[in-house]
N, C-alpha and C. Protein backbone atom coordinates (compact mmCIF):
# COMPACT_ATOMS: atom_id res chain seq x y z
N UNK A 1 -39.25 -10.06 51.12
CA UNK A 1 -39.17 -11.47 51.36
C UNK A 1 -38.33 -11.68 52.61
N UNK A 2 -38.59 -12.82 53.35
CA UNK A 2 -37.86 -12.94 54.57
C UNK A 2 -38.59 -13.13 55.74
N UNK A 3 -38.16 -14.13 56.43
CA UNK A 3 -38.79 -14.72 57.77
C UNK A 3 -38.44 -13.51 58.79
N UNK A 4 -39.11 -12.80 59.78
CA UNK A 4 -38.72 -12.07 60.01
C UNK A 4 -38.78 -13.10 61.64
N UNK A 5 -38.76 -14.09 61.43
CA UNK A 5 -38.57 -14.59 62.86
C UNK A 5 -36.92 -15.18 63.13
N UNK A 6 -36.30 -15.10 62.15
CA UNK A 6 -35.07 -15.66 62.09
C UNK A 6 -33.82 -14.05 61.41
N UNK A 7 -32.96 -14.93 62.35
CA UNK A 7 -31.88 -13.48 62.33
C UNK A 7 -31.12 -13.56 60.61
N UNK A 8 -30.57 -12.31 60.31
CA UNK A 8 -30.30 -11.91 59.25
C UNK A 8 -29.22 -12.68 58.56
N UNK A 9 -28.99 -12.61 57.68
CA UNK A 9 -27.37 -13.60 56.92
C UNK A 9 -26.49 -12.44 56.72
N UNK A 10 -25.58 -12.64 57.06
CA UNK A 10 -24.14 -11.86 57.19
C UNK A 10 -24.05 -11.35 56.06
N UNK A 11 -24.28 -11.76 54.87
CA UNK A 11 -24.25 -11.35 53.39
C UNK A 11 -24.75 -12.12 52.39
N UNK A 12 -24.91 -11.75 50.95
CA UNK A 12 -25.52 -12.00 50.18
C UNK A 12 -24.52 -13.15 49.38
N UNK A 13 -25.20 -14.53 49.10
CA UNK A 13 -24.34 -15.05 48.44
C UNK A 13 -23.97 -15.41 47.12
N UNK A 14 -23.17 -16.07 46.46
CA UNK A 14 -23.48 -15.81 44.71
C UNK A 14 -24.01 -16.62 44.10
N UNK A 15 -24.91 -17.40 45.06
CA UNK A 15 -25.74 -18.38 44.29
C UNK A 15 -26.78 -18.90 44.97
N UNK A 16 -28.12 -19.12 44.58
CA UNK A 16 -28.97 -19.90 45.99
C UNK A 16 -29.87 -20.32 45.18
N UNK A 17 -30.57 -21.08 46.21
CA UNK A 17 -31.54 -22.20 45.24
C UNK A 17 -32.48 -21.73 45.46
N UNK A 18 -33.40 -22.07 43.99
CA UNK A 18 -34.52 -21.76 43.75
C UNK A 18 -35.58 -23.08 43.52
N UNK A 19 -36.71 -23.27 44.00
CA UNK A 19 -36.98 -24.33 43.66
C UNK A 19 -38.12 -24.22 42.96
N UNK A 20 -38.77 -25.38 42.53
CA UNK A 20 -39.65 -24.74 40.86
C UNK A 20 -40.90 -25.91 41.63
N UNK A 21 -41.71 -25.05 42.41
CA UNK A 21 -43.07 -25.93 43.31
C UNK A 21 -44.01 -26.49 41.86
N UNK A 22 -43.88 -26.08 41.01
CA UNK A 22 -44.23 -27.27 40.06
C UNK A 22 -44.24 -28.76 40.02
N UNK A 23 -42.99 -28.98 40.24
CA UNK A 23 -42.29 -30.37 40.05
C UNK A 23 -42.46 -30.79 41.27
N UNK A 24 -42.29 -29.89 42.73
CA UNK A 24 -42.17 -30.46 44.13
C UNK A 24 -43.90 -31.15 44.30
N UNK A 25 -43.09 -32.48 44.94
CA UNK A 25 -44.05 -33.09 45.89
C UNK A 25 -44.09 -33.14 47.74
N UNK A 26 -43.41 -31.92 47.97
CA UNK A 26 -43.74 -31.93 49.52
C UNK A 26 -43.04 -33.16 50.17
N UNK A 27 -41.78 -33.67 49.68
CA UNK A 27 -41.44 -35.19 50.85
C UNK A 27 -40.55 -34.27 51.56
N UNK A 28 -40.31 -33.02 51.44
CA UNK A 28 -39.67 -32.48 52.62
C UNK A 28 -38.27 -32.66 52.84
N UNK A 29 -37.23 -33.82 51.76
CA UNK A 29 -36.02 -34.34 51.95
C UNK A 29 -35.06 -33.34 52.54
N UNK A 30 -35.26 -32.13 51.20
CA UNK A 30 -34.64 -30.99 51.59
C UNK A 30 -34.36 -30.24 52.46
N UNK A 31 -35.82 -30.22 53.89
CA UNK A 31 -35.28 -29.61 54.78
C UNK A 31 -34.02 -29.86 55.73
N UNK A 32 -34.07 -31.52 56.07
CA UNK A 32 -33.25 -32.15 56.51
C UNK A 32 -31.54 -31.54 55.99
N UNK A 33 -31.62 -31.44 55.27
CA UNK A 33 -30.17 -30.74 54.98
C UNK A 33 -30.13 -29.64 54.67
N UNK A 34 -31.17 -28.01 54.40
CA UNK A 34 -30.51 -27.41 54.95
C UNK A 34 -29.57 -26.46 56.29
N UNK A 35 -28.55 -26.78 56.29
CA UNK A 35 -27.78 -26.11 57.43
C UNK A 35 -28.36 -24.28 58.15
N UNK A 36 -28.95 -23.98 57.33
CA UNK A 36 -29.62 -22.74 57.97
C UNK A 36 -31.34 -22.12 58.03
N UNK A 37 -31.99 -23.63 57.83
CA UNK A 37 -33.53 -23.57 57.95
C UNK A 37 -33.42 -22.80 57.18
N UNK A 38 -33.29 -22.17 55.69
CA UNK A 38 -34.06 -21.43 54.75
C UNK A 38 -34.84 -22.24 53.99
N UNK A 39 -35.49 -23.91 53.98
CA UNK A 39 -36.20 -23.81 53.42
C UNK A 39 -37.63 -23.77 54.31
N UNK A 40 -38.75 -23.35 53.93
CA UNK A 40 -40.24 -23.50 54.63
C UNK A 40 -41.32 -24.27 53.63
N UNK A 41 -41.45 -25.67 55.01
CA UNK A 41 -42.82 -26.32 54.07
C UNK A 41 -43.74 -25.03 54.09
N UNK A 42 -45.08 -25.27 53.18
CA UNK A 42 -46.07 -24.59 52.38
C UNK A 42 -46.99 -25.28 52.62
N UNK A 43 -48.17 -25.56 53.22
CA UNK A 43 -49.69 -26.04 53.97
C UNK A 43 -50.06 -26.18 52.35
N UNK A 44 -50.94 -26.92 52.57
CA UNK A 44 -51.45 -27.26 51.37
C UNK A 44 -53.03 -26.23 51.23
N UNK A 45 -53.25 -25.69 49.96
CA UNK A 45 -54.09 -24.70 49.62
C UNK A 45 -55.85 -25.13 50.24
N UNK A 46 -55.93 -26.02 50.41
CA UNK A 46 -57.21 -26.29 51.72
C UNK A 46 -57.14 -26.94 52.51
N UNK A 47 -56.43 -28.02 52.68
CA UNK A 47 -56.63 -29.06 53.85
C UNK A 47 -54.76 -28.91 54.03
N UNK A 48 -54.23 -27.84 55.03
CA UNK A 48 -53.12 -27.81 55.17
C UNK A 48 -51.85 -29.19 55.29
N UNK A 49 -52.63 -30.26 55.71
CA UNK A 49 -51.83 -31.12 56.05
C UNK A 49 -51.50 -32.21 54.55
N UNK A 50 -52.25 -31.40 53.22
CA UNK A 50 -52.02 -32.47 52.12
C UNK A 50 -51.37 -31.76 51.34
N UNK A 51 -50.91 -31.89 49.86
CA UNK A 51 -50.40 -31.09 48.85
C UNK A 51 -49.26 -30.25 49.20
N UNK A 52 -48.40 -30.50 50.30
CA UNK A 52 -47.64 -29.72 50.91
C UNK A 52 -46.64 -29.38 49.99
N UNK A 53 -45.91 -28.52 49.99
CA UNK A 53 -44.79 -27.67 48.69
C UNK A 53 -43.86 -27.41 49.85
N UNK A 54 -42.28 -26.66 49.34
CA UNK A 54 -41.65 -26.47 49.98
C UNK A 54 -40.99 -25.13 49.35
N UNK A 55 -40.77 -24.17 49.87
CA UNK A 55 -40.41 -22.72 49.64
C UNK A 55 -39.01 -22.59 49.64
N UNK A 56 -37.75 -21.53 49.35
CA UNK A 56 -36.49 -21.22 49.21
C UNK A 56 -36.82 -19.92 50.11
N UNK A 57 -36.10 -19.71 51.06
CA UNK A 57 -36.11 -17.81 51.54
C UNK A 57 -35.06 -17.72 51.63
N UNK A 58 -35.17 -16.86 49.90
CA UNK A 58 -33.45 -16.36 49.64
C UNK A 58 -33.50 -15.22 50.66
N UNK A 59 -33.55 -14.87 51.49
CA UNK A 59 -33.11 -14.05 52.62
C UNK A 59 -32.46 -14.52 53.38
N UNK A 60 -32.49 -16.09 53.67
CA UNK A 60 -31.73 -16.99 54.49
C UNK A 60 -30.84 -18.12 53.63
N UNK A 61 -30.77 -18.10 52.59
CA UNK A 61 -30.42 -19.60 51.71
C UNK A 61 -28.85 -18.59 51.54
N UNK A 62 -27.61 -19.51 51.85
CA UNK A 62 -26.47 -19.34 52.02
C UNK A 62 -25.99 -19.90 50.68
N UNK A 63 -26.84 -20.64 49.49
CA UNK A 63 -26.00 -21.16 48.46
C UNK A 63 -24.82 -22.22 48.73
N UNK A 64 -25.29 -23.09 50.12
CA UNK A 64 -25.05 -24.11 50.25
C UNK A 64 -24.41 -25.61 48.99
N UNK A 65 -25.95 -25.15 48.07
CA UNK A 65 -26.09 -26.32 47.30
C UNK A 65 -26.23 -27.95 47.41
N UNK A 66 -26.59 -27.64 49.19
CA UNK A 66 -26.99 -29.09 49.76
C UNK A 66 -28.54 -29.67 49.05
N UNK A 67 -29.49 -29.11 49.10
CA UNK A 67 -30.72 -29.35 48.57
C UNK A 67 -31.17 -29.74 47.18
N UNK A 68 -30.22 -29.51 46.31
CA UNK A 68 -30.68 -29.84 45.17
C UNK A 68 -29.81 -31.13 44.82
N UNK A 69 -28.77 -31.16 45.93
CA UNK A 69 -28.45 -33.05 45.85
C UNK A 69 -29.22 -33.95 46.27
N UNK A 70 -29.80 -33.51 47.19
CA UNK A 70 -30.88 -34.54 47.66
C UNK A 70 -31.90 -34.46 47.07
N UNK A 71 -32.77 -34.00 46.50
CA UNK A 71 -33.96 -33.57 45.85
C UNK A 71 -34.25 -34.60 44.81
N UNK A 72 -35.13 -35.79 45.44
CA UNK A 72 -35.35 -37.35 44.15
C UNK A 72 -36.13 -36.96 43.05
N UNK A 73 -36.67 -34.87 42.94
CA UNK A 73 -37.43 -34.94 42.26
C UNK A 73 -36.42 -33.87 41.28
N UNK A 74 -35.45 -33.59 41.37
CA UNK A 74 -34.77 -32.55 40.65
C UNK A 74 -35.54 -31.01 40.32
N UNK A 75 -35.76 -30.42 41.18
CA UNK A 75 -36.38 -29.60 41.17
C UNK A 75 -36.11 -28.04 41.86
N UNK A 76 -34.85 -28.17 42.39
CA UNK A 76 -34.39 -27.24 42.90
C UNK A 76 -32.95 -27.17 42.17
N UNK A 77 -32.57 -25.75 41.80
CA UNK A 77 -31.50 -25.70 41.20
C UNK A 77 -31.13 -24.37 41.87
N UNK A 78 -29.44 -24.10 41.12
CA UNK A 78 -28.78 -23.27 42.10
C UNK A 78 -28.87 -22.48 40.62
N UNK A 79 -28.97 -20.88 41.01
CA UNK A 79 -28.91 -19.63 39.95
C UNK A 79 -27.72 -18.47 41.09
N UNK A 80 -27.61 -18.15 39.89
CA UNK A 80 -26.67 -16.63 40.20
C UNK A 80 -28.21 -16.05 41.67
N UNK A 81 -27.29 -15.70 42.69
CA UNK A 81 -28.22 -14.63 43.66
C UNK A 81 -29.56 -13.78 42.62
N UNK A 82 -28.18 -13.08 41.87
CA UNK A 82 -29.67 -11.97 41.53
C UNK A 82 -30.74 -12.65 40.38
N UNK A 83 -30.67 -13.39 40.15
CA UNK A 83 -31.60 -14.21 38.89
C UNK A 83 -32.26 -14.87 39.85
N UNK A 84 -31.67 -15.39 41.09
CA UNK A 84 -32.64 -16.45 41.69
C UNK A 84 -33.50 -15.73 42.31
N UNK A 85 -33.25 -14.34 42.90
CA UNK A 85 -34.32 -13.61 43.26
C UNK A 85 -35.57 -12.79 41.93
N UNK A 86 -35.06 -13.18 40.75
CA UNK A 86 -36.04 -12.80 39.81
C UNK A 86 -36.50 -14.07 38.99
N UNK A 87 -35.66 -15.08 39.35
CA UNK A 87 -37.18 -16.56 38.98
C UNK A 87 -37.87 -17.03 40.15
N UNK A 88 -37.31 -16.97 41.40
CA UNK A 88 -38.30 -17.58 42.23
C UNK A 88 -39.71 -17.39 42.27
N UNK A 89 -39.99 -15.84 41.49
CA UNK A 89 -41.44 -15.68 41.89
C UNK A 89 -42.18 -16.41 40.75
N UNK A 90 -41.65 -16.66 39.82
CA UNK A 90 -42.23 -17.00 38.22
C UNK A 90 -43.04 -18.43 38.80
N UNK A 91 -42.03 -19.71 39.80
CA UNK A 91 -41.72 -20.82 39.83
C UNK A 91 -42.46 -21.24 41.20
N UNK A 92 -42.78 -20.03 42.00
CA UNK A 92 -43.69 -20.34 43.22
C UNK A 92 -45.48 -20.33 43.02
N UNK A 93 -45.89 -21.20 43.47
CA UNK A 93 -47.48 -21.61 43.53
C UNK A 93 -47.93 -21.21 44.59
N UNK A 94 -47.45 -21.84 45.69
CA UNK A 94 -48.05 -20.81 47.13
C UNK A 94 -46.58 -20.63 48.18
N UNK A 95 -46.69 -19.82 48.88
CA UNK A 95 -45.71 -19.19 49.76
C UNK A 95 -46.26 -18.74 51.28
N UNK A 96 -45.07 -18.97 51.86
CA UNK A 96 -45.01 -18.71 53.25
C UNK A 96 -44.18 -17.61 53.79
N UNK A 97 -43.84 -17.45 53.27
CA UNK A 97 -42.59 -16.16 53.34
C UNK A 97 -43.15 -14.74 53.43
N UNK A 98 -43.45 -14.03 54.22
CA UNK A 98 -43.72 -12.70 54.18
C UNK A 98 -43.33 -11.53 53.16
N UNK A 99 -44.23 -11.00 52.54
CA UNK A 99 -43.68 -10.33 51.59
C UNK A 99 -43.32 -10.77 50.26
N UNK A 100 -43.60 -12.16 49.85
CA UNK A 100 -43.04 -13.09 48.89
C UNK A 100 -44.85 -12.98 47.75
N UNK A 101 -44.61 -12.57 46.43
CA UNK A 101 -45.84 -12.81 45.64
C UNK A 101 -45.40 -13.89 45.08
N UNK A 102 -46.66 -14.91 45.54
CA UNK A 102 -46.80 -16.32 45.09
C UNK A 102 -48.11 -16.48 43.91
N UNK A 103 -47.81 -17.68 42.68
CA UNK A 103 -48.71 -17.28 42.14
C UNK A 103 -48.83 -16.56 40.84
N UNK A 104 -47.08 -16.30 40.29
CA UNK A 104 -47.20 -15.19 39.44
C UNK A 104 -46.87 -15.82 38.11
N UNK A 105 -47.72 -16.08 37.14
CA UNK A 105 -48.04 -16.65 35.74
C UNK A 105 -46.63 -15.66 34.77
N UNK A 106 -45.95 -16.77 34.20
CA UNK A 106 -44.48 -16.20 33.15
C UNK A 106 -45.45 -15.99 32.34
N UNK A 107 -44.53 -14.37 31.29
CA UNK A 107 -45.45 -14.07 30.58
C UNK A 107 -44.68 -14.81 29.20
N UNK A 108 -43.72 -15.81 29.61
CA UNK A 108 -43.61 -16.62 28.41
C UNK A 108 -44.37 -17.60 28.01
């Protein structure tokens, strides 16, 4: 996982957001505040410019916790680092992130 167009994060932090593209409607609030572009809108699955989602790249997400204040849809929450890298994939529908499997049905 990881934009490989953007430089690395100094370290791993102990918490980052995950957001659950279920609930997201694409208004994008979130990007506006975060401080280190980790989040990436998501094109919509045929006509890129509709259904738009918005992605977390915990490779870049500093655990800020700016995004899930703003978020009118409550849908992004902050997890421990290593959990957020083992629900994000459960909670993503489509992805932009290189290396990221989007798509992946809980086997709960």
């Amino acid at each position: 996982m990881g934009n490989p167009n953007k430089p690395p994060r100094a370290r791993d932090p102990k918490i980052a957001a995950v957001v659950n593209q279920n609930g997201c409607t694409g208004c994008e609030a979130c990007l506006t505040v975060c401080p280190v572009d980790s989040i990436e809108p998501v094109p919509g699955a045929e006509k890129p410019g509709l259904f738009k989602l918005v992605e977390i790249d915990l490779d870049r997400c500093i655990g800020c916790g700016l995004c899930p204040k703003i978020c009118p849809w409550d849908t992004i929450t902050m997890e421990p680092y290593p959990q957020a890298k083992e629900i994000a994939p459960w909670v993503t529908v489509r992805s932009v992130v290189p290396g990221h499997q989007a798509g992946v049905t809980s086997p709960v």
